[in-house]
PDB file of N, CA and C in Angstrom:
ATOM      1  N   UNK A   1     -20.606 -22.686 -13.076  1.00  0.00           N
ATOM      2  CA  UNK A   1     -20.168 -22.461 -11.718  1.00  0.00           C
ATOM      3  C   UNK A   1     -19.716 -21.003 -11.594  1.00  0.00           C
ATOM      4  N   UNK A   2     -20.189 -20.685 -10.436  1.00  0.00           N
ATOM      5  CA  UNK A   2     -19.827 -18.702 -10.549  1.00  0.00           C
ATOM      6  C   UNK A   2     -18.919 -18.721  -9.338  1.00  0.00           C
ATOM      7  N   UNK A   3     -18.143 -17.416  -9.533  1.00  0.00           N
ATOM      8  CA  UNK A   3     -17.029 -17.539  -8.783  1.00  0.00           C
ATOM      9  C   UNK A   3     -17.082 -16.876  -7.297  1.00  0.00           C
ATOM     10  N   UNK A   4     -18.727 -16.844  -7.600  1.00  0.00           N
ATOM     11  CA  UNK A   4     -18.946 -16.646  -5.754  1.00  0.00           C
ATOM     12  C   UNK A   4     -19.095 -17.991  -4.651  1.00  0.00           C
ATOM     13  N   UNK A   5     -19.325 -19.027  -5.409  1.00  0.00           N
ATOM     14  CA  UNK A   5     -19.418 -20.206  -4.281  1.00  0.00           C
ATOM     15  C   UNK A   5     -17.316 -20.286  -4.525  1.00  0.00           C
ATOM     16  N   UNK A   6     -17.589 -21.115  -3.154  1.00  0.00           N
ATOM     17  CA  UNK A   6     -16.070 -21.891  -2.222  1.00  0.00           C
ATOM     18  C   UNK A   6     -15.825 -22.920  -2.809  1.00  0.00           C
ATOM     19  N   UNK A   7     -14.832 -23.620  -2.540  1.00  0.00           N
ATOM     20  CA  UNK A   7     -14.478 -25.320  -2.856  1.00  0.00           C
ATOM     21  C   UNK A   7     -14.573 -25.414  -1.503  1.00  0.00           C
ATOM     22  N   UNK A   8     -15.654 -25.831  -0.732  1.00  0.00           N
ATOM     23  CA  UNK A   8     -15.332 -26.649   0.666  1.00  0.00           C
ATOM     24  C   UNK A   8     -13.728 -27.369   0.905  1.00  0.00           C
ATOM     25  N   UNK A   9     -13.410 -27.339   0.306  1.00  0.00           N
ATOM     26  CA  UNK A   9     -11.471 -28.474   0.227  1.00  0.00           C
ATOM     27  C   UNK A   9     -10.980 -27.108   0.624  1.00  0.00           C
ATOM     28  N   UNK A  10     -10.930 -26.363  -0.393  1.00  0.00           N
ATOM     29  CA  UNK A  10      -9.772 -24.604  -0.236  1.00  0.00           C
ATOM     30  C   UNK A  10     -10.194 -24.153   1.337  1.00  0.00           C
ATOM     31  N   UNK A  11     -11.895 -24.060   1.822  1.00  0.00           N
ATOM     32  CA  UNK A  11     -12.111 -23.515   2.682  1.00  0.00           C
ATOM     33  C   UNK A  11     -11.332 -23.770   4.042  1.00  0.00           C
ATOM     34  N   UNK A  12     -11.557 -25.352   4.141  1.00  0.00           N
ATOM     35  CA  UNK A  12     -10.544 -25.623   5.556  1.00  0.00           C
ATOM     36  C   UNK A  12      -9.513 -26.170   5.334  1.00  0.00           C
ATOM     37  N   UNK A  13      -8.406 -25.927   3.970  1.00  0.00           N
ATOM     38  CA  UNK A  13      -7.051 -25.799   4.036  1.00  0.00           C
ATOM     39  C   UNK A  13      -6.607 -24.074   4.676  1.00  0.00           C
ATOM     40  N   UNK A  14      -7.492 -23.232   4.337  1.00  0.00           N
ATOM     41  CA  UNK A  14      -7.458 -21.762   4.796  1.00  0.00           C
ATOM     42  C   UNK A  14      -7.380 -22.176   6.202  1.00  0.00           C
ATOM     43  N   UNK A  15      -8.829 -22.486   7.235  1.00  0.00           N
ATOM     44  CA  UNK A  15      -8.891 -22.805   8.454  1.00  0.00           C
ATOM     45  C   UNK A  15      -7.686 -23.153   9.103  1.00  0.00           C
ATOM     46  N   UNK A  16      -7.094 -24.407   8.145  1.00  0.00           N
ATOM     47  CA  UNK A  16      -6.037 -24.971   9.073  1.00  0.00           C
ATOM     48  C   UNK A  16      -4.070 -24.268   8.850  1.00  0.00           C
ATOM     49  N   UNK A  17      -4.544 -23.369   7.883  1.00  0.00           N
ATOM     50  CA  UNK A  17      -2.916 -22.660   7.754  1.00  0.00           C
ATOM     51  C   UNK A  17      -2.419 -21.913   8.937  1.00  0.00           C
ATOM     52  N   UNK A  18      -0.984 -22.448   8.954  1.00  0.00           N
ATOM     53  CA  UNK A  18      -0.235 -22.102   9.772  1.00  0.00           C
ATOM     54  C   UNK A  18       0.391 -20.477  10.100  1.00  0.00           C
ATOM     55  N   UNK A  19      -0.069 -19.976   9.156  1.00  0.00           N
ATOM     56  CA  UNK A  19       0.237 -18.595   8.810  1.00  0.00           C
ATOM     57  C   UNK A  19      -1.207 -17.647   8.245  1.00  0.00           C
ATOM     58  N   UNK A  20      -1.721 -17.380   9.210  1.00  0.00           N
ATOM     59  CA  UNK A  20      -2.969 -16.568   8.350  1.00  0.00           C
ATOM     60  C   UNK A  20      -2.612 -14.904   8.131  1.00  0.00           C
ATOM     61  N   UNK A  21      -3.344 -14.649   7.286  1.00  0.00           N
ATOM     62  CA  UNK A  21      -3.147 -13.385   6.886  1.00  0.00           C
ATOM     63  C   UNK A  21      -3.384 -11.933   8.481  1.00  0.00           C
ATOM     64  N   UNK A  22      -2.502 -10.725   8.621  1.00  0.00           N
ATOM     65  CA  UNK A  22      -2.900 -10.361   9.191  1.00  0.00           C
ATOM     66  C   UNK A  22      -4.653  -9.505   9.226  1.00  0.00           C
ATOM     67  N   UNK A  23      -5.389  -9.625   9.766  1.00  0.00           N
ATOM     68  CA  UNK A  23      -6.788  -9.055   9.633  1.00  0.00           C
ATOM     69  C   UNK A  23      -6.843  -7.452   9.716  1.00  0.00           C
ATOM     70  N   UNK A  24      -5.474  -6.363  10.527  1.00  0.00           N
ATOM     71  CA  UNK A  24      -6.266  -4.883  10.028  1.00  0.00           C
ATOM     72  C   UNK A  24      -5.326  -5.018   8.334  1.00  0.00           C
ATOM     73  N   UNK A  25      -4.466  -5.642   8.032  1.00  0.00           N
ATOM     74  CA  UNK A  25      -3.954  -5.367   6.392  1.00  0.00           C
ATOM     75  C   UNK A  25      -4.557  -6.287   5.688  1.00  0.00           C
ATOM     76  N   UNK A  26      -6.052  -6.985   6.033  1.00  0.00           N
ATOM     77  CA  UNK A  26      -6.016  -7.951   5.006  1.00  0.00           C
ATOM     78  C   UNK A  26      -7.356  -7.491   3.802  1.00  0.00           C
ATOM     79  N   UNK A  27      -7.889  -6.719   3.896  1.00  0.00           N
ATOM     80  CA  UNK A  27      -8.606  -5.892   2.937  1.00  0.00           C
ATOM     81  C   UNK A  27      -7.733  -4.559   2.169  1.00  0.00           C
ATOM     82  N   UNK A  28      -6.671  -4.271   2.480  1.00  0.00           N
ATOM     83  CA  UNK A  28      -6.414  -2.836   2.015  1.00  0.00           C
ATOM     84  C   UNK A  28      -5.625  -2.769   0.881  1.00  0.00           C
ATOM     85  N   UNK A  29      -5.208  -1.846  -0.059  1.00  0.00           N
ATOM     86  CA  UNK A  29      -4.860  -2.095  -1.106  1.00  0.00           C
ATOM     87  C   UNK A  29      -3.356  -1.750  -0.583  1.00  0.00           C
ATOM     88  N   UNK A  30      -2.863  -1.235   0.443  1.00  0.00           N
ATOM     89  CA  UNK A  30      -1.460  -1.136   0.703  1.00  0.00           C
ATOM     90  C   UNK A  30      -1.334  -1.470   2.294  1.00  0.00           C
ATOM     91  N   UNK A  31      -0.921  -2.558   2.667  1.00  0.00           N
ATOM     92  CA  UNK A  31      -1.194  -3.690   4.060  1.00  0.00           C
ATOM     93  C   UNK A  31       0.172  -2.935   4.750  1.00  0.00           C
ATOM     94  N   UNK A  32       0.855  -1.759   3.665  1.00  0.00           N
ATOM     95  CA  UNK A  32       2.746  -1.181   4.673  1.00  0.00           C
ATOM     96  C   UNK A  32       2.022   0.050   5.717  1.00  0.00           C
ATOM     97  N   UNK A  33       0.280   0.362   5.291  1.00  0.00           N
ATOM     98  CA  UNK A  33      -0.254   1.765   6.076  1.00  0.00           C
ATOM     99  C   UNK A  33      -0.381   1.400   7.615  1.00  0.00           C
ATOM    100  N   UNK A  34      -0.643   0.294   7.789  1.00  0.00           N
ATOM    101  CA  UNK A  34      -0.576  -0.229   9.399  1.00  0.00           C
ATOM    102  C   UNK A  34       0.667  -0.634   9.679  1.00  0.00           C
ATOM    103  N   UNK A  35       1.533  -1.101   8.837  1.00  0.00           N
ATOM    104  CA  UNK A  35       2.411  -1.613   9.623  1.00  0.00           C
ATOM    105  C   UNK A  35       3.183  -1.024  10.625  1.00  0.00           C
ATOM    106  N   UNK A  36       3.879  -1.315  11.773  1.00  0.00           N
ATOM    107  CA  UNK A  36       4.542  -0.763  12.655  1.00  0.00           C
ATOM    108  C   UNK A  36       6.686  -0.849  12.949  1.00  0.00           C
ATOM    109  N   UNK A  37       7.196  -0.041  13.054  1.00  0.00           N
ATOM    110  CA  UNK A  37       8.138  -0.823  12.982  1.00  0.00           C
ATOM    111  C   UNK A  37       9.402   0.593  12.626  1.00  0.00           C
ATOM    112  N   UNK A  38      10.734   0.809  13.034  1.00  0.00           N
ATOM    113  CA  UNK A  38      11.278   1.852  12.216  1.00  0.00           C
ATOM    114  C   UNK A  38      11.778   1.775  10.445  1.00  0.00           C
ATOM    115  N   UNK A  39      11.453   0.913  10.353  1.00  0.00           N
ATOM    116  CA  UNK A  39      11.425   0.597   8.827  1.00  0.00           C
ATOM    117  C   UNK A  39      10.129   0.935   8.072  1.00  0.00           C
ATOM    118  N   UNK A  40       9.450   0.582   8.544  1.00  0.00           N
ATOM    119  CA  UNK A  40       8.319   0.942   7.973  1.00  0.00           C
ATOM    120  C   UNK A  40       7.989   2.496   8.251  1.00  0.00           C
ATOM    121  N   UNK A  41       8.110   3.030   9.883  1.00  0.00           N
ATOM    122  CA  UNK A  41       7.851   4.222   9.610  1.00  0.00           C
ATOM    123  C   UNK A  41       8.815   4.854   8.485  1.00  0.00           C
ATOM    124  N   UNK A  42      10.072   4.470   7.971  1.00  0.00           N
ATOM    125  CA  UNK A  42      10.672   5.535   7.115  1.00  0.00           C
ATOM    126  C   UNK A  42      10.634   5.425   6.149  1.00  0.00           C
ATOM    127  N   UNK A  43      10.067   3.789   5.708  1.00  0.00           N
ATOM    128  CA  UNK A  43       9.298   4.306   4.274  1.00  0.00           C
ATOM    129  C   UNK A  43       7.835   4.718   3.957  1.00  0.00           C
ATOM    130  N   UNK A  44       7.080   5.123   5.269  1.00  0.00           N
ATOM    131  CA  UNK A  44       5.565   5.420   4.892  1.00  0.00           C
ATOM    132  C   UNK A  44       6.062   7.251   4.931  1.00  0.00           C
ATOM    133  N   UNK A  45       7.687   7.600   5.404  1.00  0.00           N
ATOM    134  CA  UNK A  45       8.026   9.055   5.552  1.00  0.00           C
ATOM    135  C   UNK A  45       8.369   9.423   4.293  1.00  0.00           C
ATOM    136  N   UNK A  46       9.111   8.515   3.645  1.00  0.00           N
ATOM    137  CA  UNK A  46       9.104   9.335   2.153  1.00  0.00           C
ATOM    138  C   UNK A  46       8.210   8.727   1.184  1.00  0.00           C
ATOM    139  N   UNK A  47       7.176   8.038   1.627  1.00  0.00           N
ATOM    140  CA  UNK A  47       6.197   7.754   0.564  1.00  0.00           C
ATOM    141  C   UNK A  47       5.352   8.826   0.644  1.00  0.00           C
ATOM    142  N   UNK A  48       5.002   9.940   1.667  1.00  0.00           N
ATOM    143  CA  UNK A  48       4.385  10.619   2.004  1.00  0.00           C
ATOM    144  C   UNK A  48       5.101  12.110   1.496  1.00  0.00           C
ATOM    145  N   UNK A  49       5.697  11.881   1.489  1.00  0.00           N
ATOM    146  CA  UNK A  49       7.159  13.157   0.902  1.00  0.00           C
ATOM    147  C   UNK A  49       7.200  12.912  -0.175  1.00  0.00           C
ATOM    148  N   UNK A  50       7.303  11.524  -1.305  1.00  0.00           N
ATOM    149  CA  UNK A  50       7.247  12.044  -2.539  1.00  0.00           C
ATOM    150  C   UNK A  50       5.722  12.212  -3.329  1.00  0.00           C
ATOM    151  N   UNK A  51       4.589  12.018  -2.404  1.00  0.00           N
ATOM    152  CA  UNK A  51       3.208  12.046  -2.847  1.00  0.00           C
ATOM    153  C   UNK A  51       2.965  13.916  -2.700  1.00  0.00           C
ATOM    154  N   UNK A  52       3.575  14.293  -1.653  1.00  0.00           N
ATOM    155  CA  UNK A  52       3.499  16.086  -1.354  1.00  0.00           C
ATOM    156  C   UNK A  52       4.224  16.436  -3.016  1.00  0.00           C
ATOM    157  N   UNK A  53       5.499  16.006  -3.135  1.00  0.00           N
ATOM    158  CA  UNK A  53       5.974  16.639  -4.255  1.00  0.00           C
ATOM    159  C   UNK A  53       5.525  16.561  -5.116  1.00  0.00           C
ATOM    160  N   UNK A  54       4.647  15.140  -5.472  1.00  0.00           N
ATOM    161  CA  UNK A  54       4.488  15.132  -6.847  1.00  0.00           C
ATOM    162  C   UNK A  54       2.397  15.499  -7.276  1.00  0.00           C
ATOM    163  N   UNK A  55       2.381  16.676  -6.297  1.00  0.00           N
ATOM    164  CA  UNK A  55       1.270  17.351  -6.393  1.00  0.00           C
ATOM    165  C   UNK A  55       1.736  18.263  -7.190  1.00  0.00           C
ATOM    166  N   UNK A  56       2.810  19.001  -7.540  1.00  0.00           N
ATOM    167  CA  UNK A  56       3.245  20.070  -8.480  1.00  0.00           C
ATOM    168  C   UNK A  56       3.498  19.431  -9.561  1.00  0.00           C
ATOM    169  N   UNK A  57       2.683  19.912 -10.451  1.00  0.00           N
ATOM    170  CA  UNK A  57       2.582  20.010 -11.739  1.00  0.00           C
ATOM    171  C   UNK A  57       3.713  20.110 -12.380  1.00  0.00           C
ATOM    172  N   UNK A  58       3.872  19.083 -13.728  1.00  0.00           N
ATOM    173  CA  UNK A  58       4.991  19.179 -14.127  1.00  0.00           C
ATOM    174  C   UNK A  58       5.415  20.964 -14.643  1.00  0.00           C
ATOM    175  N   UNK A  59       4.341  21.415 -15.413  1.00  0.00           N
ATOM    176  CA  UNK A  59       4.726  22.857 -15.894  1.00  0.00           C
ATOM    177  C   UNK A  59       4.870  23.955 -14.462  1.00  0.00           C
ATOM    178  N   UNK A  60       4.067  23.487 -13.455  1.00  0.00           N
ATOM    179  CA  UNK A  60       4.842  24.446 -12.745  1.00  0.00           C
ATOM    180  C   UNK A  60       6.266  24.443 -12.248  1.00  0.00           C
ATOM    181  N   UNK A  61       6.656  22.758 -11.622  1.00  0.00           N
ATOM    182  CA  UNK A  61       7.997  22.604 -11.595  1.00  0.00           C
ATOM    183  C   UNK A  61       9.133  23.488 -12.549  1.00  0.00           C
ATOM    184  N   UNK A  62       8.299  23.204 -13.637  1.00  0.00           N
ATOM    185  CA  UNK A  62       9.608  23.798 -14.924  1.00  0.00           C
ATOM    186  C   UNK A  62       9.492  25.288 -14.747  1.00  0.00           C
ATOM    187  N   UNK A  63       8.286  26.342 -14.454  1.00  0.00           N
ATOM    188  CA  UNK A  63       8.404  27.769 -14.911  1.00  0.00           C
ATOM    189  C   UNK A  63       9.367  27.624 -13.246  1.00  0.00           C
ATOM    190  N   UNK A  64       9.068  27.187 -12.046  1.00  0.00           N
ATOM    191  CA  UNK A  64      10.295  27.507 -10.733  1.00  0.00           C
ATOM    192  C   UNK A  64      11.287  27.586 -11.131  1.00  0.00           C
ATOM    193  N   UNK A  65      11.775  26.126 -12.150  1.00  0.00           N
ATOM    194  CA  UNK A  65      13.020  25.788 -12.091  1.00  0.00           C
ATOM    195  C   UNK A  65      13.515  27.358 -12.834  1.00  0.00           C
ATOM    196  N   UNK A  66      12.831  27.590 -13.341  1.00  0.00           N
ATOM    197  CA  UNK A  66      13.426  28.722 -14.602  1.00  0.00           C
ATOM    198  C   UNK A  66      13.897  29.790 -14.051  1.00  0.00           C
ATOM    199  N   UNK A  67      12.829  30.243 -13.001  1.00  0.00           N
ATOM    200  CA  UNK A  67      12.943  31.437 -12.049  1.00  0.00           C
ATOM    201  C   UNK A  67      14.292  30.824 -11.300  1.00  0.00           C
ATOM    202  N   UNK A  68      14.268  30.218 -10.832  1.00  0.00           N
ATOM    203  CA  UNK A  68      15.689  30.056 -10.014  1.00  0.00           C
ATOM    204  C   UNK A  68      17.002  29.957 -10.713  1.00  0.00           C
ATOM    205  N   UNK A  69      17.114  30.035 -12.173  1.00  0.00           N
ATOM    206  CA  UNK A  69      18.352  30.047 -12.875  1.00  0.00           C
ATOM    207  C   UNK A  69      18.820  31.195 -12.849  1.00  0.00           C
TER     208      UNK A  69
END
């Protein structure tokens, strides 16, 4: 049995759930990029703020830090 066929049973327990998944987050590997909300915007603000920072290289971080002592 390959794990591309369904269990017809699983299929319309899915159909009939009371809670379905939302459809624009339900393919994506992070479902918080749509979300809406001031919570969410302030953590997609420093998820985005620590992805800028942590484009610098650890050795460059260190020769700055040096210069600034």
């Amino acid at each position: 049995m390959s794990n591309q066929e369904t269990d017809p049973k699983k299929d319309q327990d899915n159909k009939d759930a009371a809670v379905k998944p939302d459809p624009e987050t339900l393919h994506t590997t992070d479902p918080q990029d749509h979300m809406k909300g001031p919570i969410s915007s302030l953590v997609q603000g420093v998820k985005e703020t620590a992805e800028e920072n942590d484009s610098q290289s650890k050795d460059d971080a260190d020769i700055e830090k040096e210069e600034h002592k």
